[in-house]
PDB file of N, CA and C in Angstrom:
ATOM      1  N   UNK A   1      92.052  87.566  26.864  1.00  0.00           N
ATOM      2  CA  UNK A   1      90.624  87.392  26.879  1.00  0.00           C
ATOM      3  C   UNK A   1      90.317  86.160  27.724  1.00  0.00           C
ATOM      4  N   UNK A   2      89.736  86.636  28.403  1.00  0.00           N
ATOM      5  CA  UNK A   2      89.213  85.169  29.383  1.00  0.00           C
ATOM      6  C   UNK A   2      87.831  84.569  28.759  1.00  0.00           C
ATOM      7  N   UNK A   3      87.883  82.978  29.114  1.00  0.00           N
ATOM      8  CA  UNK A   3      87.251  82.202  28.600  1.00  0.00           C
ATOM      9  C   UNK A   3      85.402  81.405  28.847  1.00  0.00           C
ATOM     10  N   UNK A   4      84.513  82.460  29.078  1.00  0.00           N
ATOM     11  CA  UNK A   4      83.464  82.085  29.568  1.00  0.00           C
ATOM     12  C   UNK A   4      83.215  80.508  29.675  1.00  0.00           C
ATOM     13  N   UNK A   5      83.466  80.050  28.731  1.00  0.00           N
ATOM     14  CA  UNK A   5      83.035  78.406  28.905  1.00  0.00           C
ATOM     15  C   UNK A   5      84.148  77.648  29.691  1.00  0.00           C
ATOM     16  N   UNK A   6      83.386  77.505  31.029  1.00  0.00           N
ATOM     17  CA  UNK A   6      83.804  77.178  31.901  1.00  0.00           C
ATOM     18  C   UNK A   6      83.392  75.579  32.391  1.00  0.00           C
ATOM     19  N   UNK A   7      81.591  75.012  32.442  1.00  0.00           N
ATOM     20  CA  UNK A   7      81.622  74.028  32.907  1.00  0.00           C
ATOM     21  C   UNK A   7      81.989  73.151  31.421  1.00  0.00           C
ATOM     22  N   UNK A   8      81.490  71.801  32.101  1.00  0.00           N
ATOM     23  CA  UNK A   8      81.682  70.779  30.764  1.00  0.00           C
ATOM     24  C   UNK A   8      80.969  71.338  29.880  1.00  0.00           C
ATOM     25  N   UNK A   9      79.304  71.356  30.272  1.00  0.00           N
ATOM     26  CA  UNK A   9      78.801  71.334  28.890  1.00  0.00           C
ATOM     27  C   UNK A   9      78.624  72.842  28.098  1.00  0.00           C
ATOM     28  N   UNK A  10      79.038  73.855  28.374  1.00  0.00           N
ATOM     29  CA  UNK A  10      79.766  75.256  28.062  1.00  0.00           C
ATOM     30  C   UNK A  10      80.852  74.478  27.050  1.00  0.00           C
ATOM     31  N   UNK A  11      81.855  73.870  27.714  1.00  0.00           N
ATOM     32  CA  UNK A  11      82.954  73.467  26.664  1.00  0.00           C
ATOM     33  C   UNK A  11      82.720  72.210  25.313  1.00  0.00           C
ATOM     34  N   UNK A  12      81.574  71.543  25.527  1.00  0.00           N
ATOM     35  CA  UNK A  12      80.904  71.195  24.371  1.00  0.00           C
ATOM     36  C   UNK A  12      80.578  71.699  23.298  1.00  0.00           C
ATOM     37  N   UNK A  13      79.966  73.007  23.642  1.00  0.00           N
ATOM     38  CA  UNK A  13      79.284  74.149  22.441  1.00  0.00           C
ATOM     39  C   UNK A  13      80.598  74.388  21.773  1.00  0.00           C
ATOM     40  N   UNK A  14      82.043  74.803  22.542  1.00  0.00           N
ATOM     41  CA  UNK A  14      82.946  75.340  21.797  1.00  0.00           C
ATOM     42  C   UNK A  14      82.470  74.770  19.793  1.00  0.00           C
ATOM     43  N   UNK A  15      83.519  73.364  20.045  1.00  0.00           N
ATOM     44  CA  UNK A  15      83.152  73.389  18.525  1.00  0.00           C
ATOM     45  C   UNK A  15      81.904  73.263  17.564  1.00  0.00           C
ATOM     46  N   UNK A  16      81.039  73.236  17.969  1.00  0.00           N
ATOM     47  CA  UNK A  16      80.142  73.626  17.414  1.00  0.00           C
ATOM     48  C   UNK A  16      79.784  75.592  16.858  1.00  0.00           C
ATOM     49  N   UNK A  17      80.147  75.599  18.009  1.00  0.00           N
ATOM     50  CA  UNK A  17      80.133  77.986  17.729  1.00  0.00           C
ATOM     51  C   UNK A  17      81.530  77.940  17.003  1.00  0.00           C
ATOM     52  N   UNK A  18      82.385  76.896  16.491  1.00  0.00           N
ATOM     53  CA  UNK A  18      83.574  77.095  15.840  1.00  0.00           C
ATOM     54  C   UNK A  18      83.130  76.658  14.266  1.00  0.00           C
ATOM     55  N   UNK A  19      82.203  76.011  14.363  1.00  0.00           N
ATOM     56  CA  UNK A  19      81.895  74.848  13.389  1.00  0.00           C
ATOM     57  C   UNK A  19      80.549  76.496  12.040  1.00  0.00           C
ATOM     58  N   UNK A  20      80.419  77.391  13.220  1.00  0.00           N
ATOM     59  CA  UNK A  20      79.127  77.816  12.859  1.00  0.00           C
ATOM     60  C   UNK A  20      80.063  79.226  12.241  1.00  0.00           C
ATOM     61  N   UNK A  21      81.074  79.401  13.226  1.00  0.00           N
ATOM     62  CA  UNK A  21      82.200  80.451  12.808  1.00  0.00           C
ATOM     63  C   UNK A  21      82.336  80.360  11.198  1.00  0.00           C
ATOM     64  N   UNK A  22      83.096  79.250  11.210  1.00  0.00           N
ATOM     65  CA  UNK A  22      83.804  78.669   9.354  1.00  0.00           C
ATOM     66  C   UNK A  22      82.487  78.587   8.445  1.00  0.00           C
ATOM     67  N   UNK A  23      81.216  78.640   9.349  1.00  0.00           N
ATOM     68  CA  UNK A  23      79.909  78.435   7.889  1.00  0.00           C
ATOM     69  C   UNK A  23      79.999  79.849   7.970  1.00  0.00           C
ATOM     70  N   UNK A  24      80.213  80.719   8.876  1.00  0.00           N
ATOM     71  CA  UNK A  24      80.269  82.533   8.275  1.00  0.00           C
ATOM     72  C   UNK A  24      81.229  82.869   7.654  1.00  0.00           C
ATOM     73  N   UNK A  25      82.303  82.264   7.581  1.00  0.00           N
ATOM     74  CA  UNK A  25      83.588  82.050   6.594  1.00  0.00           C
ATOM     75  C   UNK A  25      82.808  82.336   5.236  1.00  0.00           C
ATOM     76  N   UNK A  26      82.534  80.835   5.395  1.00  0.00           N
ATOM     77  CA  UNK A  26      81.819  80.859   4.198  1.00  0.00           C
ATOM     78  C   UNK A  26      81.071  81.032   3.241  1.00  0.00           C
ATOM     79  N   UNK A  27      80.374  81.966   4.661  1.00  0.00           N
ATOM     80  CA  UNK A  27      79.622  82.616   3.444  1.00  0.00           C
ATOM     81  C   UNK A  27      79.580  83.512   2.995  1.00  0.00           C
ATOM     82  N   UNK A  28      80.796  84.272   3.339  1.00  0.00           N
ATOM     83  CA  UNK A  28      81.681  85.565   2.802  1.00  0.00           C
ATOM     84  C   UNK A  28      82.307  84.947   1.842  1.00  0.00           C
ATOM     85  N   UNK A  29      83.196  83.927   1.678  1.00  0.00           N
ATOM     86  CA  UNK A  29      83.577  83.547   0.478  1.00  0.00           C
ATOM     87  C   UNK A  29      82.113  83.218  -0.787  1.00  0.00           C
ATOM     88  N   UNK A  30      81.309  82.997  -0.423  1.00  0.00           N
ATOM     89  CA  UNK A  30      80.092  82.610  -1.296  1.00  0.00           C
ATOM     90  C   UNK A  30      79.564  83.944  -1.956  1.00  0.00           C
ATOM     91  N   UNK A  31      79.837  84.728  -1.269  1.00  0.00           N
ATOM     92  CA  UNK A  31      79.160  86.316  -1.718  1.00  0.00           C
ATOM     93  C   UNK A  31      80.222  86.603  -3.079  1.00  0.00           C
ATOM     94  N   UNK A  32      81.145  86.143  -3.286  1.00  0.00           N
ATOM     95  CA  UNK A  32      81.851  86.462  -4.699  1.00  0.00           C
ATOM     96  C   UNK A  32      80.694  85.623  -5.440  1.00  0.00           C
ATOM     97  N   UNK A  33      80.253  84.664  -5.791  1.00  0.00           N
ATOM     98  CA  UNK A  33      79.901  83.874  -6.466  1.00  0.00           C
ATOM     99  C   UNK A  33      78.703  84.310  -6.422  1.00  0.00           C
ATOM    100  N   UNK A  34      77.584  84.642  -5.608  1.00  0.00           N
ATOM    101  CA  UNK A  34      76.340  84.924  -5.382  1.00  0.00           C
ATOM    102  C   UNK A  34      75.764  86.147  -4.844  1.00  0.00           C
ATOM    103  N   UNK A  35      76.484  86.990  -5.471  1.00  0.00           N
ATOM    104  CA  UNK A  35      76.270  88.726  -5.335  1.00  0.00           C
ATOM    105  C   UNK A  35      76.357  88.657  -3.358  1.00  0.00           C
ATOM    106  N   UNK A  36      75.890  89.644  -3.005  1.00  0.00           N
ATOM    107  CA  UNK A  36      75.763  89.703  -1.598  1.00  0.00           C
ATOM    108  C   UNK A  36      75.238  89.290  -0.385  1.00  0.00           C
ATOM    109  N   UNK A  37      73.945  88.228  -0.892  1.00  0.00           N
ATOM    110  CA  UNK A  37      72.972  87.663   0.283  1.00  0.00           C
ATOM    111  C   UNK A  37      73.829  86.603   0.864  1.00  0.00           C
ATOM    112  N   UNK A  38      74.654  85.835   0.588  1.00  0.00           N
ATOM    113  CA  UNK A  38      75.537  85.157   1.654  1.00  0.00           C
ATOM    114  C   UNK A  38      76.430  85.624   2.519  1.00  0.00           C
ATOM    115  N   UNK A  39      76.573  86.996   2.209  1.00  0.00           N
ATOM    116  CA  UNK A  39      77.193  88.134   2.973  1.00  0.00           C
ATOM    117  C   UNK A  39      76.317  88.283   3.928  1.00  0.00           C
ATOM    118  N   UNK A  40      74.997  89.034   3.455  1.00  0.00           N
ATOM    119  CA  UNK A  40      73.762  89.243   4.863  1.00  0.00           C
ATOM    120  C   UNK A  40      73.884  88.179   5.610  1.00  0.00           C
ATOM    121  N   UNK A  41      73.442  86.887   5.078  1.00  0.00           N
ATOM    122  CA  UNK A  41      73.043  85.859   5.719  1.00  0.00           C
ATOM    123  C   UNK A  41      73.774  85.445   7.249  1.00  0.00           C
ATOM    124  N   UNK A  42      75.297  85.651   6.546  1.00  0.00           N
ATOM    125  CA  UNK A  42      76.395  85.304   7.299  1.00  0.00           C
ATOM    126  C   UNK A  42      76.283  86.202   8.741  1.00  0.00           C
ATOM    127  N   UNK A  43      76.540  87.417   8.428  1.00  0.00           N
ATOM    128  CA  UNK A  43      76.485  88.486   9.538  1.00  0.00           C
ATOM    129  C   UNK A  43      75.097  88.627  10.068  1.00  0.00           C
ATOM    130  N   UNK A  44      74.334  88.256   9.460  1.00  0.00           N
ATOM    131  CA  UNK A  44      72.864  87.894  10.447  1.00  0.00           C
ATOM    132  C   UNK A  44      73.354  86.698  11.674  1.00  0.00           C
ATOM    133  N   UNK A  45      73.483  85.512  11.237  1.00  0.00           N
ATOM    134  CA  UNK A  45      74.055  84.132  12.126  1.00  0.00           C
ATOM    135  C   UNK A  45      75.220  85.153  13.081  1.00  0.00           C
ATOM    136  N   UNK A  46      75.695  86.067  12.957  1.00  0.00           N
ATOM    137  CA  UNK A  46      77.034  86.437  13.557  1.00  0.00           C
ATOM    138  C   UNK A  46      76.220  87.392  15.028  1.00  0.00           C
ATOM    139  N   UNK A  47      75.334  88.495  14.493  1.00  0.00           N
ATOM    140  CA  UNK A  47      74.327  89.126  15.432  1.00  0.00           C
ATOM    141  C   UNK A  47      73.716  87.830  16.131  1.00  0.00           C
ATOM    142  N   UNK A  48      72.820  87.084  15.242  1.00  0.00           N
ATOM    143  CA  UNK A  48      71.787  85.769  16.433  1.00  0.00           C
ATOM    144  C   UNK A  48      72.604  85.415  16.965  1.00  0.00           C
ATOM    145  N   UNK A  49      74.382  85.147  17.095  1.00  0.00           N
ATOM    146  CA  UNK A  49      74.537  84.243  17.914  1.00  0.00           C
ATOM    147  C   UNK A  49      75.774  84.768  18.357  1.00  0.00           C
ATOM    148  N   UNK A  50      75.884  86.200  18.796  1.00  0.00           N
ATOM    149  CA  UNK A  50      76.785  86.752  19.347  1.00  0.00           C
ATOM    150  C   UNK A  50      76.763  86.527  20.952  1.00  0.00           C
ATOM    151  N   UNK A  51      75.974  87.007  21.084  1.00  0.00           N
ATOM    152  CA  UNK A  51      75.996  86.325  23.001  1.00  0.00           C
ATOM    153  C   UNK A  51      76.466  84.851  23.228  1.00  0.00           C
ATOM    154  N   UNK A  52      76.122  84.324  22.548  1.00  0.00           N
ATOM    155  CA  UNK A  52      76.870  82.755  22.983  1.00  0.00           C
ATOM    156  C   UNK A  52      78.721  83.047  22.778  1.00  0.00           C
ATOM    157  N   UNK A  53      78.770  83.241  21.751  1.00  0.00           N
ATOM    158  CA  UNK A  53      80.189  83.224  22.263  1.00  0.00           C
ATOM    159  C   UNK A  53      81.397  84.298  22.620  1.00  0.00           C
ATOM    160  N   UNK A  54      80.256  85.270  23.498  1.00  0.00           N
ATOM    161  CA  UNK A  54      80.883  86.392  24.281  1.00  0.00           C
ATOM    162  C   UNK A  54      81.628  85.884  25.311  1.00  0.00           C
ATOM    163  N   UNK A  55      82.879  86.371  25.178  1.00  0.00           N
ATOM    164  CA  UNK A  55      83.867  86.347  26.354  1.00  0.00           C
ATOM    165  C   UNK A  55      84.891  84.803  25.919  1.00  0.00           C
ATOM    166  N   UNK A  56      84.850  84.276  24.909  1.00  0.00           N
ATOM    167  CA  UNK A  56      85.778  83.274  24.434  1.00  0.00           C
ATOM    168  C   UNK A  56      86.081  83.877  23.319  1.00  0.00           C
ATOM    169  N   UNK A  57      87.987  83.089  22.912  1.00  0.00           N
ATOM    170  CA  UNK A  57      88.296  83.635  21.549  1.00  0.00           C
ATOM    171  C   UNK A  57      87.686  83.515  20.226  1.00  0.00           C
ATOM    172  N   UNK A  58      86.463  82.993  20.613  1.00  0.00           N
ATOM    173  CA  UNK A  58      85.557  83.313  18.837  1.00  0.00           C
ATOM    174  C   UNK A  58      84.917  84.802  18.738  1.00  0.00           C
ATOM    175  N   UNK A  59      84.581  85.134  19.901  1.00  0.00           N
ATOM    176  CA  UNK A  59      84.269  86.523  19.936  1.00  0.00           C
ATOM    177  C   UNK A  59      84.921  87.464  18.846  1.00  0.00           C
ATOM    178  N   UNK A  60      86.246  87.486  18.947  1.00  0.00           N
ATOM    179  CA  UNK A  60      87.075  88.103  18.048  1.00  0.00           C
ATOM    180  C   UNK A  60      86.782  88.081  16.715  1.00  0.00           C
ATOM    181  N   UNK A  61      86.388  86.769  16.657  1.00  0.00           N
ATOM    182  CA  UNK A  61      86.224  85.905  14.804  1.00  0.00           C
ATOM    183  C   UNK A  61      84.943  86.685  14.555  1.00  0.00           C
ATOM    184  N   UNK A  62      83.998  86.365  15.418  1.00  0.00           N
ATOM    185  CA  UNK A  62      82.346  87.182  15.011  1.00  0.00           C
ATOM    186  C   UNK A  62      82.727  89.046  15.067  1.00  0.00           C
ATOM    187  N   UNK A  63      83.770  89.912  16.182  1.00  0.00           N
ATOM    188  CA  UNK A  63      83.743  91.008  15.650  1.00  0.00           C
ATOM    189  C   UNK A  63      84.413  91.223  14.189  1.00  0.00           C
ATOM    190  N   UNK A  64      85.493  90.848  13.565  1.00  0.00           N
ATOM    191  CA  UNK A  64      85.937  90.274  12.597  1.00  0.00           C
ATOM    192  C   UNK A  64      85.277  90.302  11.766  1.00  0.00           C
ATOM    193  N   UNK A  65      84.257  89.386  11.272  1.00  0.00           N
ATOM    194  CA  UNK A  65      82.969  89.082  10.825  1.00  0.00           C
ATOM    195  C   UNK A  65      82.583  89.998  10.445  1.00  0.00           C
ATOM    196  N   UNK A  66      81.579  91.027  11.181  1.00  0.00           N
ATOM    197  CA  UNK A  66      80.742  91.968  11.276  1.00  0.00           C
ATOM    198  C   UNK A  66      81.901  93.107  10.591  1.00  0.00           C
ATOM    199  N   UNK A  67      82.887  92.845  10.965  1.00  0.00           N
ATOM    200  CA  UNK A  67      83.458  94.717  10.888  1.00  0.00           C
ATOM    201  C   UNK A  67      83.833  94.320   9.261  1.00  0.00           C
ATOM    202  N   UNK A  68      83.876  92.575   8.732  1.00  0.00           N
ATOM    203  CA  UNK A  68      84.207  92.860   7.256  1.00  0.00           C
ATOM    204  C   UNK A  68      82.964  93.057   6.292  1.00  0.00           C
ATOM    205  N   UNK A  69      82.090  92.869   6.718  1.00  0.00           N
ATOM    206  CA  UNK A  69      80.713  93.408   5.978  1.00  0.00           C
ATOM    207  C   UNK A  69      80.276  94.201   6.034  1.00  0.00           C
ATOM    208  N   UNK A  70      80.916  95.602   7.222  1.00  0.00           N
ATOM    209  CA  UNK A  70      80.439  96.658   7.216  1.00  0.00           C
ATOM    210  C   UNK A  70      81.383  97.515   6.116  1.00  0.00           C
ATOM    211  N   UNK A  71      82.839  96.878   5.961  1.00  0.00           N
ATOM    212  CA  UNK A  71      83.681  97.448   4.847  1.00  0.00           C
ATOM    213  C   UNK A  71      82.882  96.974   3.307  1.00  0.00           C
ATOM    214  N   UNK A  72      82.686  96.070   3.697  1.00  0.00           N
ATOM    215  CA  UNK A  72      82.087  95.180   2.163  1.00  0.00           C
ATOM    216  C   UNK A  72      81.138  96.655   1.723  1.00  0.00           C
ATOM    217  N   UNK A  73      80.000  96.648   2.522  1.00  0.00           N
ATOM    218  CA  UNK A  73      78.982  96.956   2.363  1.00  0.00           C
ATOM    219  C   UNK A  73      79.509  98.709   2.216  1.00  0.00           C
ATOM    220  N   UNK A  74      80.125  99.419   2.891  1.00  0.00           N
ATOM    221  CA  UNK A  74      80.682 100.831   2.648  1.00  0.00           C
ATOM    222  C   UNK A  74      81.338 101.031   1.246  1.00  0.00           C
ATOM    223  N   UNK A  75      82.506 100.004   0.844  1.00  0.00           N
ATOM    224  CA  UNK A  75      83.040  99.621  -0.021  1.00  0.00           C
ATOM    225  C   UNK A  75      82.251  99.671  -1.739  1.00  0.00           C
ATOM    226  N   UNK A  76      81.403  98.571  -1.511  1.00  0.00           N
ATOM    227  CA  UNK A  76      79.982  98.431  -2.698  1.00  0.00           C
ATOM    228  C   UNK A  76      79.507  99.842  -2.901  1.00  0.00           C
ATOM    229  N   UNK A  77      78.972 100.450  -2.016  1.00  0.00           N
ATOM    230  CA  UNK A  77      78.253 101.930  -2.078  1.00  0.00           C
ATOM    231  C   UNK A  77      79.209 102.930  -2.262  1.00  0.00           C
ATOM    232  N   UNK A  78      80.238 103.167  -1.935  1.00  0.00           N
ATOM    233  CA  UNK A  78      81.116 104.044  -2.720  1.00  0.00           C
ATOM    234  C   UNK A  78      81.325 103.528  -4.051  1.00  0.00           C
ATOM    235  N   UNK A  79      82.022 102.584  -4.028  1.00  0.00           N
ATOM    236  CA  UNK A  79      82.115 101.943  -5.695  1.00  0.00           C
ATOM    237  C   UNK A  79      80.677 102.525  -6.658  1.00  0.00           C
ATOM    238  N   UNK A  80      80.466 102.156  -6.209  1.00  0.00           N
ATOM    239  CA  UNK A  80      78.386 102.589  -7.444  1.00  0.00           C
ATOM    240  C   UNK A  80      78.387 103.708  -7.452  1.00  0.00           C
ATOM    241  N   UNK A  81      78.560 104.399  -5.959  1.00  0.00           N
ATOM    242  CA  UNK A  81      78.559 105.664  -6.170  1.00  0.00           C
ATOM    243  C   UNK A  81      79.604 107.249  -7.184  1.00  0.00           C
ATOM    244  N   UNK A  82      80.305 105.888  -7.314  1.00  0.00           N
ATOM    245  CA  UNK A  82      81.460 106.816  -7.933  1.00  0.00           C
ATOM    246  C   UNK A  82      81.904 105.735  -9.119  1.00  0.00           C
ATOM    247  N   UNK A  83      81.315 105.217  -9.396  1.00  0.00           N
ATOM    248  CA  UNK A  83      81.448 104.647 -11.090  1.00  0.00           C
ATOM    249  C   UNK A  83      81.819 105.182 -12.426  1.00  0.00           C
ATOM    250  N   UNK A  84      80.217 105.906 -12.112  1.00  0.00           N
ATOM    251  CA  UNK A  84      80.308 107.294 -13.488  1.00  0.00           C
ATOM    252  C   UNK A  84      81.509 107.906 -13.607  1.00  0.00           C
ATOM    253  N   UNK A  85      82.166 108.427 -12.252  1.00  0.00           N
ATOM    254  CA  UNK A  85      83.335 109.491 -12.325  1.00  0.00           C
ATOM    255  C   UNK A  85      84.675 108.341 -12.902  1.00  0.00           C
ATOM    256  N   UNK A  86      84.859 107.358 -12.983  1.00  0.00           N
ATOM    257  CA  UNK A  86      85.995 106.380 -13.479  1.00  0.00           C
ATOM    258  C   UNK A  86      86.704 105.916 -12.024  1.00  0.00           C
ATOM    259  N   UNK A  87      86.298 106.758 -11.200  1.00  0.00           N
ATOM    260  CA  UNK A  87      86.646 105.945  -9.787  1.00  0.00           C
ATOM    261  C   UNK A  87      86.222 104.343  -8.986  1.00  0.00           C
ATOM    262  N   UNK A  88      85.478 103.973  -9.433  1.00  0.00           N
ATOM    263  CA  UNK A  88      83.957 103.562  -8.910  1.00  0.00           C
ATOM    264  C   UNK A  88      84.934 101.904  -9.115  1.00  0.00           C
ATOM    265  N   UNK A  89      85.369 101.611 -10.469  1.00  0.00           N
ATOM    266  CA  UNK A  89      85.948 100.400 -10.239  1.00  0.00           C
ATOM    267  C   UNK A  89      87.229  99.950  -9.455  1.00  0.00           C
ATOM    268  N   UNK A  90      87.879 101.138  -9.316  1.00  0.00           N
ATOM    269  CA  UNK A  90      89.393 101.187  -8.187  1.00  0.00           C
ATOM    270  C   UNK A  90      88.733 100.541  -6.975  1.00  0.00           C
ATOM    271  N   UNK A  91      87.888 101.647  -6.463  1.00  0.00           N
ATOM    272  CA  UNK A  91      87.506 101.364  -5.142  1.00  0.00           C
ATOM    273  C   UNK A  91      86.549  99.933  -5.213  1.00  0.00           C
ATOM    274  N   UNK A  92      86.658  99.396  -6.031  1.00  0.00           N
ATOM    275  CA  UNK A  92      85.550  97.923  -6.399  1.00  0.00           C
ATOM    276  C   UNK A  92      86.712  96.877  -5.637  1.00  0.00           C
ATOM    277  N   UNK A  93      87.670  96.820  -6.831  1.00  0.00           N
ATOM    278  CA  UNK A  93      88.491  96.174  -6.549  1.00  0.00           C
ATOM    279  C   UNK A  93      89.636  96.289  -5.832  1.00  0.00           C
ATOM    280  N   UNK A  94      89.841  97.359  -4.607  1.00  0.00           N
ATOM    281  CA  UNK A  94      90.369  97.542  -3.730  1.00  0.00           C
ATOM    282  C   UNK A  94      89.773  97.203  -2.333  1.00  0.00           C
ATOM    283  N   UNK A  95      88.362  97.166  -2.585  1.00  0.00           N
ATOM    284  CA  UNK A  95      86.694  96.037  -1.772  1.00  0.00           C
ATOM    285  C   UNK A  95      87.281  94.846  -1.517  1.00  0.00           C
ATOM    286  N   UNK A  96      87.358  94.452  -2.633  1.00  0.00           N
ATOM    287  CA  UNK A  96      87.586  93.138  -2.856  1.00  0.00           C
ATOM    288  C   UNK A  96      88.692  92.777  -2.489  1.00  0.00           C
ATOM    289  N   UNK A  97      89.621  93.289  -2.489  1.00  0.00           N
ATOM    290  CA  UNK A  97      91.090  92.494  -2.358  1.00  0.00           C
ATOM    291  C   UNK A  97      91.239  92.271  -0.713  1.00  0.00           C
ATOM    292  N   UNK A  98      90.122  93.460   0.149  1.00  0.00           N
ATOM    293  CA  UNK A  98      90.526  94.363   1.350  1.00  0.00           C
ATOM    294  C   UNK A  98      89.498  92.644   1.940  1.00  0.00           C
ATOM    295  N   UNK A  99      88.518  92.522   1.246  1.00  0.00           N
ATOM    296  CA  UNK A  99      87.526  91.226   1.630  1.00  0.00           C
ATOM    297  C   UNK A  99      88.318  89.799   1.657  1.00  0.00           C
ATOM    298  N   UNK A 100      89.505  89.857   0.740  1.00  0.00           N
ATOM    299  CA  UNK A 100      89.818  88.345   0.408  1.00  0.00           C
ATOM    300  C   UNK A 100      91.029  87.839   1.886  1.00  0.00           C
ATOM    301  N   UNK A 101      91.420  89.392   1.959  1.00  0.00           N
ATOM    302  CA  UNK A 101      92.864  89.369   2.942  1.00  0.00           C
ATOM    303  C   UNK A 101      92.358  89.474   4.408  1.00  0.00           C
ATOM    304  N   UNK A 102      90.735  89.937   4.863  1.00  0.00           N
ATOM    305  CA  UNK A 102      90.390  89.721   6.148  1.00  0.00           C
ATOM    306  C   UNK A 102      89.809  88.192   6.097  1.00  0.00           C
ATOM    307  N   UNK A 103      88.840  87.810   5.478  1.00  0.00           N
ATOM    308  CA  UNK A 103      88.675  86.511   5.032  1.00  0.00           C
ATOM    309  C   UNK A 103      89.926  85.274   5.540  1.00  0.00           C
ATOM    310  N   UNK A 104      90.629  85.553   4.862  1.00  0.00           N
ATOM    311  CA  UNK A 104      91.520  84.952   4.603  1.00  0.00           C
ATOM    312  C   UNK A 104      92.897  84.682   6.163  1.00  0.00           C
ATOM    313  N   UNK A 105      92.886  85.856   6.927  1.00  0.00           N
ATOM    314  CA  UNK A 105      93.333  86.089   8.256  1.00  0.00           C
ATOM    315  C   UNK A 105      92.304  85.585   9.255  1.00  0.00           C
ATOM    316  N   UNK A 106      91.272  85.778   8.823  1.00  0.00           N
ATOM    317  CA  UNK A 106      90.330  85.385   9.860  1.00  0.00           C
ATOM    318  C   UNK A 106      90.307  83.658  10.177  1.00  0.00           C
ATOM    319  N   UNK A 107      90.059  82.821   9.031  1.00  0.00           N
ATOM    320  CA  UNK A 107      90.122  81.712   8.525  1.00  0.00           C
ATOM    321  C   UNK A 107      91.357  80.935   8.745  1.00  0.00           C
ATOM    322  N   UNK A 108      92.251  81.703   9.275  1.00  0.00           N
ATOM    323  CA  UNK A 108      93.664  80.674   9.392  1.00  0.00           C
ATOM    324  C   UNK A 108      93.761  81.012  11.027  1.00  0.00           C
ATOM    325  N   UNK A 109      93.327  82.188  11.502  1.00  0.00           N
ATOM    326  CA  UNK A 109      93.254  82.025  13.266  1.00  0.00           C
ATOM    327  C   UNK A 109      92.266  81.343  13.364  1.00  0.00           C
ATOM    328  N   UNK A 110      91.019  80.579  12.818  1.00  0.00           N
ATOM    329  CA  UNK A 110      90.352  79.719  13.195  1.00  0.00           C
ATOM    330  C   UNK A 110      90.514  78.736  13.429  1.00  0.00           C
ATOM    331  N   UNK A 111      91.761  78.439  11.942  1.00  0.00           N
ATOM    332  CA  UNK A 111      91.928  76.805  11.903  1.00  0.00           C
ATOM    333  C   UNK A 111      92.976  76.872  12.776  1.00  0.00           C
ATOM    334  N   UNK A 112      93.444  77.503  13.399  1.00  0.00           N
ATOM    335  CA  UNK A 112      94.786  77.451  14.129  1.00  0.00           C
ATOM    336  C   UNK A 112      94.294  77.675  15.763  1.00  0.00           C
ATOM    337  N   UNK A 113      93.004  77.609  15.935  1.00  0.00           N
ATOM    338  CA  UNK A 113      92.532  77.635  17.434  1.00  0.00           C
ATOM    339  C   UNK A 113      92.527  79.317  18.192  1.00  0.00           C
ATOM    340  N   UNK A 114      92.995  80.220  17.492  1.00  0.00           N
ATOM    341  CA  UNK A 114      93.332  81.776  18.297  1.00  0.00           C
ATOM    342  C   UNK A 114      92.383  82.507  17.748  1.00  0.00           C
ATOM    343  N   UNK A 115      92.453  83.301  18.539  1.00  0.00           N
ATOM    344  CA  UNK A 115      91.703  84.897  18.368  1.00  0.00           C
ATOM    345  C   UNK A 115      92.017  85.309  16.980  1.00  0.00           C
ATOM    346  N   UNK A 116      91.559  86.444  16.524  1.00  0.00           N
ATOM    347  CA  UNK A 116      92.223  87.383  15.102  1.00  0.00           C
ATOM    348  C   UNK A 116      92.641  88.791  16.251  1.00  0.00           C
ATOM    349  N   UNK A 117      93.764  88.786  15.703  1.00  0.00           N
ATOM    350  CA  UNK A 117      94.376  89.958  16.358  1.00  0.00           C
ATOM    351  C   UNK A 117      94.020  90.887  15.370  1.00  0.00           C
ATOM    352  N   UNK A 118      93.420  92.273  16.087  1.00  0.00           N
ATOM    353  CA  UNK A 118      93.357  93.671  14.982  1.00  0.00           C
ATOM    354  C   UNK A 118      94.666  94.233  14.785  1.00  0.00           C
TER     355      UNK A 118
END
């Protein structure tokens, strides 16, 4: 992946769009604690501020991002949807575990400066 931020002040923003990365971290980790709106919140900041860091390795972190709230969110709605039948909590906590382990991959190629490899 080649690296759009090219002049100086392009390479300024880096940590800051890194800084804004780990608050979407976080606020996937916050969505255990506070039902789902730190989930929205997060992947909202990830859409507003996807063009900025198109074409550098955070890109990866924000598709990342997005593709774990679209599981979250598929995940939740099957679960409910299939409750009644005794299924509904498997697939809850198979959500969840699937949330803690992208989370959790995502968050250590951050702190470690790289992309998230799919």
């Amino acid at each position: 992946m080649t690296d759009k931020l090219t002049n100086q002040s392009d390479a300024e923003k880096l940590p800051s769009l890194k800084r804004l990365t780990a608050i979407v971290y976080l606020c996937q980790v916050l969505a255990f604690a506070f039902a789902g709106l730190p989930l929205l919140i997060g992947v909202a900041i990830n859409f507003i501020k996807r063009a900025e860091v198109q074409g550098t390795w955070l890109e990866s972190h924000f598709d990342w991002q997005i593709i774990t709230v679209w599981i979250a969110l598929a995940g939740f709605a099957l679960a409910g949807l299939t409750f009644e039948f005794g299924v509904g909590f498997f697939i809850l906590i198979a959500t969840l575990i699937l949330m803690v382990y992208r989370i959790v991959i995502g968050w250590t190629a951050l702190n470690a400066d790289r992309a998230v490899k799919e």
